[in-house]
Protein backbone atom coordinates (compact mmCIF):
# COMPACT_ATOMS: atom_id res chain seq x y z
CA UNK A 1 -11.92 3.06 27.04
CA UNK A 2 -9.42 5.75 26.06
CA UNK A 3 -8.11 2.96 23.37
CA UNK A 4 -11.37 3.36 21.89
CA UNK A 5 -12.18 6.95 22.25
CA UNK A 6 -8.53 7.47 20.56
CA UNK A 7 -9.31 4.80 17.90
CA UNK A 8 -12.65 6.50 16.49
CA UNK A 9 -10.94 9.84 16.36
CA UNK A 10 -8.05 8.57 14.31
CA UNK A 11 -11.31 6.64 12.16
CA UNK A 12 -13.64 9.55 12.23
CA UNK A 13 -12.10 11.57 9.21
CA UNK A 14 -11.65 8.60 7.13
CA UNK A 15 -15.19 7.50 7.74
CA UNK A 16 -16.49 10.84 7.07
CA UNK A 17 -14.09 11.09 4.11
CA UNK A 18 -16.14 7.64 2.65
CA UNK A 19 -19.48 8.58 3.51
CA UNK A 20 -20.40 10.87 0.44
CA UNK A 21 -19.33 7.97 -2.18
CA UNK A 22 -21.38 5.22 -0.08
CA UNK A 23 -24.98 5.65 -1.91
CA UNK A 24 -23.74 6.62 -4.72
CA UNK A 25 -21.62 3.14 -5.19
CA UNK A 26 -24.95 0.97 -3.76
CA UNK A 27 -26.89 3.02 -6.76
CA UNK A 28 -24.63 2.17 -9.21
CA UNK A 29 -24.63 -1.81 -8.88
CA UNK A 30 -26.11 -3.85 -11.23
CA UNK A 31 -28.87 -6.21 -10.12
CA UNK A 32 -26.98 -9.13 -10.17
CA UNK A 33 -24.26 -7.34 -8.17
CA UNK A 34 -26.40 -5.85 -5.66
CA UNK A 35 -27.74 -9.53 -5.09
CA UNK A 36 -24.15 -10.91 -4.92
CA UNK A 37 -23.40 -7.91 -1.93
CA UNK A 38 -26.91 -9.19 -0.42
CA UNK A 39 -26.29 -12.66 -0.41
CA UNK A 40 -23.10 -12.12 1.01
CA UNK A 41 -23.65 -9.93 3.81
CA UNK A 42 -26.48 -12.28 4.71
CA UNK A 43 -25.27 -15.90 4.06
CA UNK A 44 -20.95 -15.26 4.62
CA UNK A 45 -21.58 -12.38 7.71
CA UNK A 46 -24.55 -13.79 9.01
CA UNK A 47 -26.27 -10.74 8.85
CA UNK A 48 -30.10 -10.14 8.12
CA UNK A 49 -31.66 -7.93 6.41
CA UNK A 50 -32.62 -4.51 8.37
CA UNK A 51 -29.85 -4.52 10.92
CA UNK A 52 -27.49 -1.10 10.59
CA UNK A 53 -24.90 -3.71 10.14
CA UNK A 54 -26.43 -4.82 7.26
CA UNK A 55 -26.57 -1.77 5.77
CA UNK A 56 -22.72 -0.98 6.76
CA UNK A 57 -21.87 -4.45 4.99
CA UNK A 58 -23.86 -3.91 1.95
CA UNK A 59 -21.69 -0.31 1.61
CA UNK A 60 -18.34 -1.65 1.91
CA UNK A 61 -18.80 -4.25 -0.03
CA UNK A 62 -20.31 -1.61 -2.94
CA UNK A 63 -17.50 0.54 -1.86
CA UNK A 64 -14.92 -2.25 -2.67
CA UNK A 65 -16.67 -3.43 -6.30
CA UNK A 66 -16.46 0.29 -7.28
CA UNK A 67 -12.79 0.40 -6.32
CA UNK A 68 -12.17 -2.58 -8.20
CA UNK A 69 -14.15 -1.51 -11.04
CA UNK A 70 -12.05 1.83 -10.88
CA UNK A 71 -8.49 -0.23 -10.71
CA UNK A 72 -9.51 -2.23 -14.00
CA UNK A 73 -10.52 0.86 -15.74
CA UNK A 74 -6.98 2.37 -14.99
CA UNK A 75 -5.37 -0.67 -16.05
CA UNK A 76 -6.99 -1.08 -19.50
CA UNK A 77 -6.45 2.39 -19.79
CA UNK A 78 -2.67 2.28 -19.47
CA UNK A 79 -2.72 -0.97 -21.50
CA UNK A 80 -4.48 1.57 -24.51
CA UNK A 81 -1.95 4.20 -23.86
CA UNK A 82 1.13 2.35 -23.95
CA UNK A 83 -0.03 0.68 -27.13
CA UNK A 84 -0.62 3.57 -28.60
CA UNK A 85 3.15 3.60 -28.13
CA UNK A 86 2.84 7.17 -25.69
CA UNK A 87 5.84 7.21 -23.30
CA UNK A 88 5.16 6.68 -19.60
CA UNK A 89 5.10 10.31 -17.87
CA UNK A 90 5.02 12.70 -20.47
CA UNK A 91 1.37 14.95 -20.54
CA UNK A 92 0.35 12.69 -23.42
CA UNK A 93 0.57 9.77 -21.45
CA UNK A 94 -1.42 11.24 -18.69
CA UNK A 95 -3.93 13.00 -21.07
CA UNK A 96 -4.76 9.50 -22.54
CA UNK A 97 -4.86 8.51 -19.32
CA UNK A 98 -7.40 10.99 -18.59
CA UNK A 99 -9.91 10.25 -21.95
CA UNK A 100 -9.70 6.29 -21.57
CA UNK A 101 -10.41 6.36 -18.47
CA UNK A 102 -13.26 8.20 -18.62
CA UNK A 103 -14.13 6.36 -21.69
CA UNK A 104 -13.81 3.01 -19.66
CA UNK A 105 -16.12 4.68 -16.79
CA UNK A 106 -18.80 5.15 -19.19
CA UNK A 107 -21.86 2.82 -18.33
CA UNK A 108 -21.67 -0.68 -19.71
CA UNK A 109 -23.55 -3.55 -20.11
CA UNK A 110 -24.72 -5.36 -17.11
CA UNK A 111 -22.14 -8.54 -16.60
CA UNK A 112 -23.06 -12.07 -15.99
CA UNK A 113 -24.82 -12.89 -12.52
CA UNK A 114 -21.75 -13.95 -10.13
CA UNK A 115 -22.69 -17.20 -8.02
CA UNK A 116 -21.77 -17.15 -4.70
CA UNK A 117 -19.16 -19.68 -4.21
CA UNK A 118 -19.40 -19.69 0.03
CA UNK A 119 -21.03 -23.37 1.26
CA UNK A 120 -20.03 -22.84 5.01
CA UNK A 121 -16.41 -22.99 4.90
CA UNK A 122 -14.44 -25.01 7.96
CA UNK A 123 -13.77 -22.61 10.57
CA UNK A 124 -16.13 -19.74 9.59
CA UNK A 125 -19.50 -21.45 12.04
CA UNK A 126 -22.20 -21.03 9.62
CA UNK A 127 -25.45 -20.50 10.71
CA UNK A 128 -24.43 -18.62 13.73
CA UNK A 129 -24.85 -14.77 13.96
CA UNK A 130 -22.06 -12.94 12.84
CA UNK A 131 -22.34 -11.49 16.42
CA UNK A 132 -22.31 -14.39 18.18
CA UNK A 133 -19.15 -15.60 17.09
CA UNK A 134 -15.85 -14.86 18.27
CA UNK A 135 -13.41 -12.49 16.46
CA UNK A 136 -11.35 -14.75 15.06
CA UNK A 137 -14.48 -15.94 13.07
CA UNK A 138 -15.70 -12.96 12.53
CA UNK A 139 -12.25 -11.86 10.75
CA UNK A 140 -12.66 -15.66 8.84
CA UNK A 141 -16.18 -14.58 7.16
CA UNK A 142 -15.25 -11.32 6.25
CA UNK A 143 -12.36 -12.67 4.47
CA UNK A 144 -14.83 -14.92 2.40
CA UNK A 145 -16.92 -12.01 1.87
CA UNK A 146 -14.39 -10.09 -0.02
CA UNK A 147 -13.20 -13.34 -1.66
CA UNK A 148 -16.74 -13.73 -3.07
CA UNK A 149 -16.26 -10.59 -4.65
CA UNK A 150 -14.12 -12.08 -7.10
CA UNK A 151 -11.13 -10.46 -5.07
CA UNK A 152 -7.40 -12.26 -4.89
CA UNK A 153 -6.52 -12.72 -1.21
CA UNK A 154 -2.92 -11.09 -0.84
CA UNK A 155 -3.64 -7.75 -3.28
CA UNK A 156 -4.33 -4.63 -1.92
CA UNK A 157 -7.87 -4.24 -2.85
CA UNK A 158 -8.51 -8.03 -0.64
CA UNK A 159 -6.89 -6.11 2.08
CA UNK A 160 -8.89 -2.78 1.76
CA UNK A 161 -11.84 -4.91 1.24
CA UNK A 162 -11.25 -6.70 4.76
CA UNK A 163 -9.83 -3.68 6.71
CA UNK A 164 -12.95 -2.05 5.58
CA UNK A 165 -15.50 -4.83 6.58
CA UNK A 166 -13.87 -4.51 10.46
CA UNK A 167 -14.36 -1.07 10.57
CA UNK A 168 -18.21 -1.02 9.25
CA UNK A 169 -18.95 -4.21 11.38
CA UNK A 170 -17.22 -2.21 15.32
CA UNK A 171 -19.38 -2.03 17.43
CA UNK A 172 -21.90 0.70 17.98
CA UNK A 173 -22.58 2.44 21.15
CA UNK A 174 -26.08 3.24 20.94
């Protein structure tokens, strides 16, 4: 119990630190990504529709495409720069930083519909409620869920991804 009570304390600013940028990433998906997040929480979690989990799920995993988004737009940007033959850590560097960035953050055309690659993968019970298997499951599916993202397991955004997908999918005393 006082595991717990010390556990959401140590979460609670972090949570509350995520929660303003949560809409606003589920707004900006495209269709095709927003039905990739769907599909995903639904046939990988084993979550339906209209549970708070659901909800929860569908954030992260908007939470986690925006990252990524954000991480390829910084690398392009310092791909530019350095081409542009600007030394690494001088204020020119970091002011073209700055304008391809934002540049890069600019909306762009909506990509490609993503298939989702999941079919039930050994060890991972499909069919089954995410709730009604046990954790070590439960930690399998989310780990396809960020994989069907398009995410490499072993980097830091897989990781963030899954860490992320535990905390939204706790449970909820109600």
């Amino acid at each position: 119990m006082l595991r717990n009570i010390l556990a959401c304390c140590a979460l609670a600013p972090v949570l509350l630190a995520c929660a303003p940028f949560g809409q606003s990433d589920i707004q900006a998906m495209s269709p095709q990504q927003a039905s990739l997040v769907d599909t995903t929480c639904m046939r990988v979690m084993g979550l339906q529709q209209g549970q708070y989990q659901f909800a929860l799920c569908r954030e992260s995993l908007a939470n986690t495409l925006a990252a990524r988004k954000d991480d390829q737009d910084m690398a392009a940007a310092y791909k530019d720069c350095r081409q542009r033959g600007l030394a690494d850590g001088t204020a020119a560097f970091s002011t073209c930083m700055l304008q391809s960035h934002a540049t890069a953050s600019a909306p762009q055309a909506v990509p490609k519909a993503v298939e989702v690659a999941y079919n039930g993968e050994p060890g991972t019970e499909p069919g089954k409620s995410f709730f009604s298997i046990p954790p070590h499951v439960q930690f399998q599916r989310e780990r396809y869920a960020c994989a069907q993202l398009g995410l490499l397991p072993g980097s830091g955004l897989f990781g963030h991804c899954v860490a992320n997908l535990q905390t939204a999918m706790l449970p909820t005393s109600d």
